[in-house]
N, C-alpha and C. Protein backbone atom coordinates (compact mmCIF):
# COMPACT_ATOMS: atom_id res chain seq x y z
N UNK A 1 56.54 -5.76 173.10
CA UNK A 1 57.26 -6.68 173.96
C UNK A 1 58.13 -5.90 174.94
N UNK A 2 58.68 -6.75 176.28
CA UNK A 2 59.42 -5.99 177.35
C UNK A 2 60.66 -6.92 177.53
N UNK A 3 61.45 -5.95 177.12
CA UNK A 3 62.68 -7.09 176.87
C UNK A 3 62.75 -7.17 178.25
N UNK A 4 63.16 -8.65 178.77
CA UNK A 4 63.37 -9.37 179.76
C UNK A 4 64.80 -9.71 180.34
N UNK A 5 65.38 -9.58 181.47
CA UNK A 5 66.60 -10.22 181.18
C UNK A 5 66.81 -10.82 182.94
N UNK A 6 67.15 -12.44 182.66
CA UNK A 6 67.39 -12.85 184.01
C UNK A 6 68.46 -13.02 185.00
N UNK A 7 68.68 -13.16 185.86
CA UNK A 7 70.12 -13.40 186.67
C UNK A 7 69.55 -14.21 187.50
N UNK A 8 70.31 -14.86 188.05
CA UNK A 8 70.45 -15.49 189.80
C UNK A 8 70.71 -17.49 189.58
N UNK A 9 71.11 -17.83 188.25
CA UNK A 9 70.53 -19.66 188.21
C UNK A 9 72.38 -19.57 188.61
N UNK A 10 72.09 -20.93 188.22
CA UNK A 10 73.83 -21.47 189.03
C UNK A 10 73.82 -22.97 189.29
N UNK A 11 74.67 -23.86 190.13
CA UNK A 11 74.84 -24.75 190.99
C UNK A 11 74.50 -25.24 192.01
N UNK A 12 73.50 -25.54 192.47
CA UNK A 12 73.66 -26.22 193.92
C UNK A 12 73.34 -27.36 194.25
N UNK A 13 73.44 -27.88 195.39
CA UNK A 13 73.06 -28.87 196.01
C UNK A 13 71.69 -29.34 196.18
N UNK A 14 71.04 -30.43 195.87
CA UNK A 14 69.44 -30.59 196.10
C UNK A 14 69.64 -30.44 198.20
N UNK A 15 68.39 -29.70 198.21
CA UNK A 15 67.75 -29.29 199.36
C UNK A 15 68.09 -28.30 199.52
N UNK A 16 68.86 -27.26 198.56
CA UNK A 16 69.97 -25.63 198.67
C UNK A 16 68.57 -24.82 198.16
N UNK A 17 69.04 -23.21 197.78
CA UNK A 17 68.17 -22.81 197.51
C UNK A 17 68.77 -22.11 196.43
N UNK A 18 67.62 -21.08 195.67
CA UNK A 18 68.77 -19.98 194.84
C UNK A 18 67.55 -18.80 194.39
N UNK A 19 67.74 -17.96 194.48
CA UNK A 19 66.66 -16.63 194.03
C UNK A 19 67.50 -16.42 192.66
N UNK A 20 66.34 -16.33 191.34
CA UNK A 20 66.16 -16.19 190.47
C UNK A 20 65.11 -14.75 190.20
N UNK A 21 66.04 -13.66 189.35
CA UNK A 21 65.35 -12.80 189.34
C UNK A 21 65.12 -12.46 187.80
N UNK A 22 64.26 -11.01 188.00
CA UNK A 22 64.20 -11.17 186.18
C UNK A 22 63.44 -9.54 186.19
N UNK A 23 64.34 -8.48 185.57
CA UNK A 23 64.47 -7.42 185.40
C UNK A 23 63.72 -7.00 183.67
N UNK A 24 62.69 -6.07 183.89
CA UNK A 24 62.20 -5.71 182.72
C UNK A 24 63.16 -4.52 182.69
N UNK A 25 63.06 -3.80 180.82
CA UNK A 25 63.81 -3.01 180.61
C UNK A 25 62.72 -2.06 179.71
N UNK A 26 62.90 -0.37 179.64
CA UNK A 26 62.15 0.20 178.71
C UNK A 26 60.98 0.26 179.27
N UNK A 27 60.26 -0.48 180.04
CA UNK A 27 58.71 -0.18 180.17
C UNK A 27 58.52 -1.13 181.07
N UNK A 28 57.06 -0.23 181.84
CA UNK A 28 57.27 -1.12 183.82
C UNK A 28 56.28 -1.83 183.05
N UNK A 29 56.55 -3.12 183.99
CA UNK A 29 55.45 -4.14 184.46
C UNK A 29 54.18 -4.07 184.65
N UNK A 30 53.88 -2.58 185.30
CA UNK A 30 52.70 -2.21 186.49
C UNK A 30 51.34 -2.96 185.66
N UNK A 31 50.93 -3.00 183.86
CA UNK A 31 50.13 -3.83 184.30
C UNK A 31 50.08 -5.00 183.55
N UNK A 32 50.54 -5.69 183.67
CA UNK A 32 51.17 -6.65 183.44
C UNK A 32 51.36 -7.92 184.44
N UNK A 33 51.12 -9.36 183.93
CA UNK A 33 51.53 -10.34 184.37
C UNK A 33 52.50 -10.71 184.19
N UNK A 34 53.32 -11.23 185.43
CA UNK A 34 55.04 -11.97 185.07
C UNK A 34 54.70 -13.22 185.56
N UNK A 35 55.74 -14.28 184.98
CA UNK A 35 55.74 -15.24 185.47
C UNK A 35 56.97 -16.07 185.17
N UNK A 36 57.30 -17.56 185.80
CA UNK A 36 58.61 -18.32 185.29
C UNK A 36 58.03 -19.33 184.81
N UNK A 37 58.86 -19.89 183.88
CA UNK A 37 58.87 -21.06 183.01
C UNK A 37 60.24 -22.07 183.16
N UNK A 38 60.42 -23.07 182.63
CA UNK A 38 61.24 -23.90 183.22
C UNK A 38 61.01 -24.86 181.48
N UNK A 39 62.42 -25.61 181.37
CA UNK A 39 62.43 -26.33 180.00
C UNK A 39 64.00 -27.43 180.75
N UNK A 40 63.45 -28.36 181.20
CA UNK A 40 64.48 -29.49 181.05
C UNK A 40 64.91 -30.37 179.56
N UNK A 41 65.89 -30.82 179.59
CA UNK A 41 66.79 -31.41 179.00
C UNK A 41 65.71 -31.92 178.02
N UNK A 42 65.43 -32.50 176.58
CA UNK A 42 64.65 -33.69 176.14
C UNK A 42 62.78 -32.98 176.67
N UNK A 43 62.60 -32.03 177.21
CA UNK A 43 60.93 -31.71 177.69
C UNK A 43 60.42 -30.63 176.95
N UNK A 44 59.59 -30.64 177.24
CA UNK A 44 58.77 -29.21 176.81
C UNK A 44 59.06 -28.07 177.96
N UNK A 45 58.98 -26.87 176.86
CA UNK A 45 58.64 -25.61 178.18
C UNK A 45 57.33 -26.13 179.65
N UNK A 46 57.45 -25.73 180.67
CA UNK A 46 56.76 -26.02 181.25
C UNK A 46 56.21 -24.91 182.42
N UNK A 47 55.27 -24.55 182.68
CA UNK A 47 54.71 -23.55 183.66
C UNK A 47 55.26 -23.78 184.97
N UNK A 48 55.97 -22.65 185.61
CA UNK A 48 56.30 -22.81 186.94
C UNK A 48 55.35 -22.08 188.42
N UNK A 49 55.44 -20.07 187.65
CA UNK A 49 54.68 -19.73 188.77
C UNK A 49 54.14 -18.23 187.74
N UNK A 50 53.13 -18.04 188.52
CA UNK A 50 52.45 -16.53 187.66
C UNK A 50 52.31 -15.65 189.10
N UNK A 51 52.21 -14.20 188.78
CA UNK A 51 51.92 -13.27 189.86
C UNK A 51 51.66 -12.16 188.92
N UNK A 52 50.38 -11.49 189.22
CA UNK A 52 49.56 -10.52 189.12
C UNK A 52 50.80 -9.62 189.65
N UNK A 53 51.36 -8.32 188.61
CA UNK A 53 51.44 -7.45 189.15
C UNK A 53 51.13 -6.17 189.66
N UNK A 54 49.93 -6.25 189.67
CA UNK A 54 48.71 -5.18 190.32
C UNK A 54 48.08 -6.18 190.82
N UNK A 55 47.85 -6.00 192.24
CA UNK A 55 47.10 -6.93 193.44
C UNK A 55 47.87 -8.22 193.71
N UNK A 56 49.28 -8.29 193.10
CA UNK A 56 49.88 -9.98 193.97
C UNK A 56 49.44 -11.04 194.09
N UNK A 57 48.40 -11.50 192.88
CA UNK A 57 47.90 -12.58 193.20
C UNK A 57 48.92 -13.85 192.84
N UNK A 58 49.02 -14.59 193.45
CA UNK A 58 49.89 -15.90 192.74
C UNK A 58 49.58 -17.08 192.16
N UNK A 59 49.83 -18.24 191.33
CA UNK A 59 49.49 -19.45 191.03
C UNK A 59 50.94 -20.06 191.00
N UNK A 60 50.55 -21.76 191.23
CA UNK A 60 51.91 -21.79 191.26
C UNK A 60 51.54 -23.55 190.48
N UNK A 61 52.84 -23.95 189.94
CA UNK A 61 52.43 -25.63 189.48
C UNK A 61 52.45 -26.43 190.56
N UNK A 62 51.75 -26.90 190.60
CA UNK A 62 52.16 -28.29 191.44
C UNK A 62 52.98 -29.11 191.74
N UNK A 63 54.34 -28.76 191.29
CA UNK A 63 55.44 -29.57 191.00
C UNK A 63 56.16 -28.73 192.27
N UNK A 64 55.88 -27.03 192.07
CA UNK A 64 56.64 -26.62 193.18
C UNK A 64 56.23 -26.07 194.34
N UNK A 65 54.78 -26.17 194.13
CA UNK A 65 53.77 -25.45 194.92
C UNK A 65 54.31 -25.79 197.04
N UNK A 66 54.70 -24.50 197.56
CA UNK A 66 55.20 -25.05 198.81
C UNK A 66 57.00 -24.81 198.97
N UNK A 67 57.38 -24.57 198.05
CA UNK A 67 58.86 -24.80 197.59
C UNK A 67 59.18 -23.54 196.71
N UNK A 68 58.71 -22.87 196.18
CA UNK A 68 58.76 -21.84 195.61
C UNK A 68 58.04 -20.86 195.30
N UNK A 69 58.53 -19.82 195.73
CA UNK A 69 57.38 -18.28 195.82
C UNK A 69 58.12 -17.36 195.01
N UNK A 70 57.26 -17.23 194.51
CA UNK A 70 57.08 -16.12 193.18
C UNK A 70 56.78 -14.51 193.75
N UNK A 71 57.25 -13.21 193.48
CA UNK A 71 57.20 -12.46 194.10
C UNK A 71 57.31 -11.44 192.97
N UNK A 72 57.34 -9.56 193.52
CA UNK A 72 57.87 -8.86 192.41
C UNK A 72 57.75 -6.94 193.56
N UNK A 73 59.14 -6.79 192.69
CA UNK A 73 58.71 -4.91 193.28
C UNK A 73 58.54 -4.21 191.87
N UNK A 74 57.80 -3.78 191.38
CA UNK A 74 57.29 -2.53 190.73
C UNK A 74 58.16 -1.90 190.69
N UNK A 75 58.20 -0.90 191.80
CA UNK A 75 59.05 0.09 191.78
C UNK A 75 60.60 -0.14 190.75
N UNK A 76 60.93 -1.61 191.24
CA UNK A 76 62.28 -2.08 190.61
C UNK A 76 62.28 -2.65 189.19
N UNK A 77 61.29 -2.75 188.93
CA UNK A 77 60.34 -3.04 187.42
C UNK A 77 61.17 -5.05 187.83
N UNK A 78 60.74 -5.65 188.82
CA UNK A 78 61.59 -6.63 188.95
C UNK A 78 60.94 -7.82 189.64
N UNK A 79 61.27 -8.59 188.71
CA UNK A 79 59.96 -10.19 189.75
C UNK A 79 61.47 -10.77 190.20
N UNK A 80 61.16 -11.96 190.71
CA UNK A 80 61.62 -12.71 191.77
C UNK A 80 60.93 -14.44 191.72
N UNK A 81 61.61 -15.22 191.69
CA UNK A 81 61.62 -16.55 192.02
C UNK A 81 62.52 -17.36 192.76
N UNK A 82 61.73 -17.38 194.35
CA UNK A 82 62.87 -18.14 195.32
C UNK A 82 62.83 -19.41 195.24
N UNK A 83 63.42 -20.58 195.31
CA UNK A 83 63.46 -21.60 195.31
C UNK A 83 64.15 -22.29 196.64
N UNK A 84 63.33 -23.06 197.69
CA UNK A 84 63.76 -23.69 198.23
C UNK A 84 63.62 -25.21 198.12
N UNK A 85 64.33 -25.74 199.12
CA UNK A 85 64.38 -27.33 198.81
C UNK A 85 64.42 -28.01 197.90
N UNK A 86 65.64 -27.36 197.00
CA UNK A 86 65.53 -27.78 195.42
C UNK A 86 65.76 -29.53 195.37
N UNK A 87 65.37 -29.86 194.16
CA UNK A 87 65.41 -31.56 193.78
C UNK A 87 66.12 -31.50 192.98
N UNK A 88 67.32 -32.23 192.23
CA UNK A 88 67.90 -32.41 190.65
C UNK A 88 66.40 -32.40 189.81
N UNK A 89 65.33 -32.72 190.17
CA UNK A 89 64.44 -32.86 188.76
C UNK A 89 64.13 -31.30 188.90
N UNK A 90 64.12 -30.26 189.30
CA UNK A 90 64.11 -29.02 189.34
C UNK A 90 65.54 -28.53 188.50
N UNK A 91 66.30 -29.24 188.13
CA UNK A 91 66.96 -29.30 186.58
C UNK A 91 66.37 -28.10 185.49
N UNK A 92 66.87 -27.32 185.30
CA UNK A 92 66.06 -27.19 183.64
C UNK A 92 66.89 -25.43 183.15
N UNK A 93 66.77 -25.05 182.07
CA UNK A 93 66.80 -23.02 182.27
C UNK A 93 65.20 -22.84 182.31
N UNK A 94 65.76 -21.93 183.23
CA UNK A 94 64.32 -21.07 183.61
C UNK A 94 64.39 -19.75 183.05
N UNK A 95 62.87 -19.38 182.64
CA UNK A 95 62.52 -18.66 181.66
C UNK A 95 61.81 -17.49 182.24
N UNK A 96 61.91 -16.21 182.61
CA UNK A 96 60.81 -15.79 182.61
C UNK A 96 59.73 -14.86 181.85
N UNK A 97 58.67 -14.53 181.56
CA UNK A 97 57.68 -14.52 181.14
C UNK A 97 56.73 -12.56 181.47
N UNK A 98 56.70 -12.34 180.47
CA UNK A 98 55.30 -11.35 181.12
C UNK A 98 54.45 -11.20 179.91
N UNK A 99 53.54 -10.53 180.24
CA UNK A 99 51.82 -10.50 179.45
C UNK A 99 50.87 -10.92 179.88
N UNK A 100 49.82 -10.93 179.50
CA UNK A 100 48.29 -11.09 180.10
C UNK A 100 47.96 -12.35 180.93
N UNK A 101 47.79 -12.00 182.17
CA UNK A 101 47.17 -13.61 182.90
C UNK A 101 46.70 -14.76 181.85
N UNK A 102 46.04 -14.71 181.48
CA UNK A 102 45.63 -16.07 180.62
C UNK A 102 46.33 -16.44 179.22
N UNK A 103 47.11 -15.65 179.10
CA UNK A 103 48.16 -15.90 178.06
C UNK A 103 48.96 -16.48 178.77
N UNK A 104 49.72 -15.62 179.63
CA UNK A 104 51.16 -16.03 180.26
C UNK A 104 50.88 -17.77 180.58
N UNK A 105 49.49 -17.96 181.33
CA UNK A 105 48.96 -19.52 181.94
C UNK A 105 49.14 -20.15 180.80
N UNK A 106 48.63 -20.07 179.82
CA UNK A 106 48.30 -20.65 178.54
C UNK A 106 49.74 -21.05 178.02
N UNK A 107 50.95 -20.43 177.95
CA UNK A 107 51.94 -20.42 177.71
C UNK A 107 52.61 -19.24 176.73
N UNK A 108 51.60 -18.39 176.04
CA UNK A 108 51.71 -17.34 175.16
C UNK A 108 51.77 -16.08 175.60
N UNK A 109 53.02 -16.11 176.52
CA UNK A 109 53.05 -14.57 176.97
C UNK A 109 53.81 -13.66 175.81
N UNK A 110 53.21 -12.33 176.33
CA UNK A 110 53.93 -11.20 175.24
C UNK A 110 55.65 -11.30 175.01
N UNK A 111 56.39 -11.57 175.90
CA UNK A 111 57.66 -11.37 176.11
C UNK A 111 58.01 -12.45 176.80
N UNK A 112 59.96 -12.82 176.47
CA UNK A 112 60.01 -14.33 177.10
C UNK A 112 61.39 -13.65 177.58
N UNK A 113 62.26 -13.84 178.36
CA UNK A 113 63.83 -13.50 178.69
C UNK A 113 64.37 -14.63 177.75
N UNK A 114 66.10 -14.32 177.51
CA UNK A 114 66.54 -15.75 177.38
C UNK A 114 67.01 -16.70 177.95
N UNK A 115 66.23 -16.56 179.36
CA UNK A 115 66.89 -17.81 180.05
C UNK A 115 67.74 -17.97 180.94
N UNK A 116 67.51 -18.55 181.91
CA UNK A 116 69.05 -18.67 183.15
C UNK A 116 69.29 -20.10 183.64
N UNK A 117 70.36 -20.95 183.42
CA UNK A 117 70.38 -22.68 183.67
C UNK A 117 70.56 -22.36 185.16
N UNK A 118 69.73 -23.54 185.86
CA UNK A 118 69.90 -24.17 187.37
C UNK A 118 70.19 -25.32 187.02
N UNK A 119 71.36 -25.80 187.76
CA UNK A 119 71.26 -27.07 188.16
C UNK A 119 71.05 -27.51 189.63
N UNK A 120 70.64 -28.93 189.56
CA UNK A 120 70.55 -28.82 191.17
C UNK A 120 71.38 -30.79 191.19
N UNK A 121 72.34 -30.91 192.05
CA UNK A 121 72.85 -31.90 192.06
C UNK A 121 72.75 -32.60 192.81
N UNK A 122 72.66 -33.95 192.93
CA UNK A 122 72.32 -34.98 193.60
C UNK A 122 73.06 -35.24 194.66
């Protein structure tokens, strides 16, 4: 496992934005999938965005697809989740994630952070 650890959630206003980042520790990313997860109040964990970190490929849910880009530098062993035009239902702690593409999708990635709360207010 790659211990995970996130920064950047907080307060804002719906239609604000906020970059959410998420720093591996001990051992790079390079091949490796990262990704974010998201768990509102009363819900299940829920898939937000994945990115290949060898070749940048992205997927994203449909919930934010357009609204949030998923990103990452290597070098900084460090992904990235920007969020614009946030909604209150974009509510939740966000999680992020690394291990194998079809795990991480699946929901069973190798490693999980513990988490960073957004709110987004009405």
């Amino acid at each position: 496992q790659v211990p995970l650890v996130e920064s950047g959630g907080g307060l804002v206003q719906a239609g604000g934005s906020l970059r959410l980042s998420c720093a591996a520790s001990g051992r790079t990313f390079s091949s490796d999938t990262m990704g974010w997860f998201r768990q509102a109040p009363g819900q299940e964990r829920e898939f937000v965005a994945a990115i290949r970190l060898s070749g940048g490929g992205t997927y994203y849910a449909g919930s934010v697809k357009g609204r949030f880009t998923i990103s990452r530098n290597n070098a900084k062993n460090t992904g990235y989740l920007q969020m614009n035009s946030l909604k209150p239902e974009d509510t939740a702690v966000y999680y992020c994630a690394a291990g194998g593409w079809a795990g991480l999708l699946s929901g069973s990635p190798s490693s999980w952070g513990q988490g960073t709360q957004v709110t987004v207010s009405s």
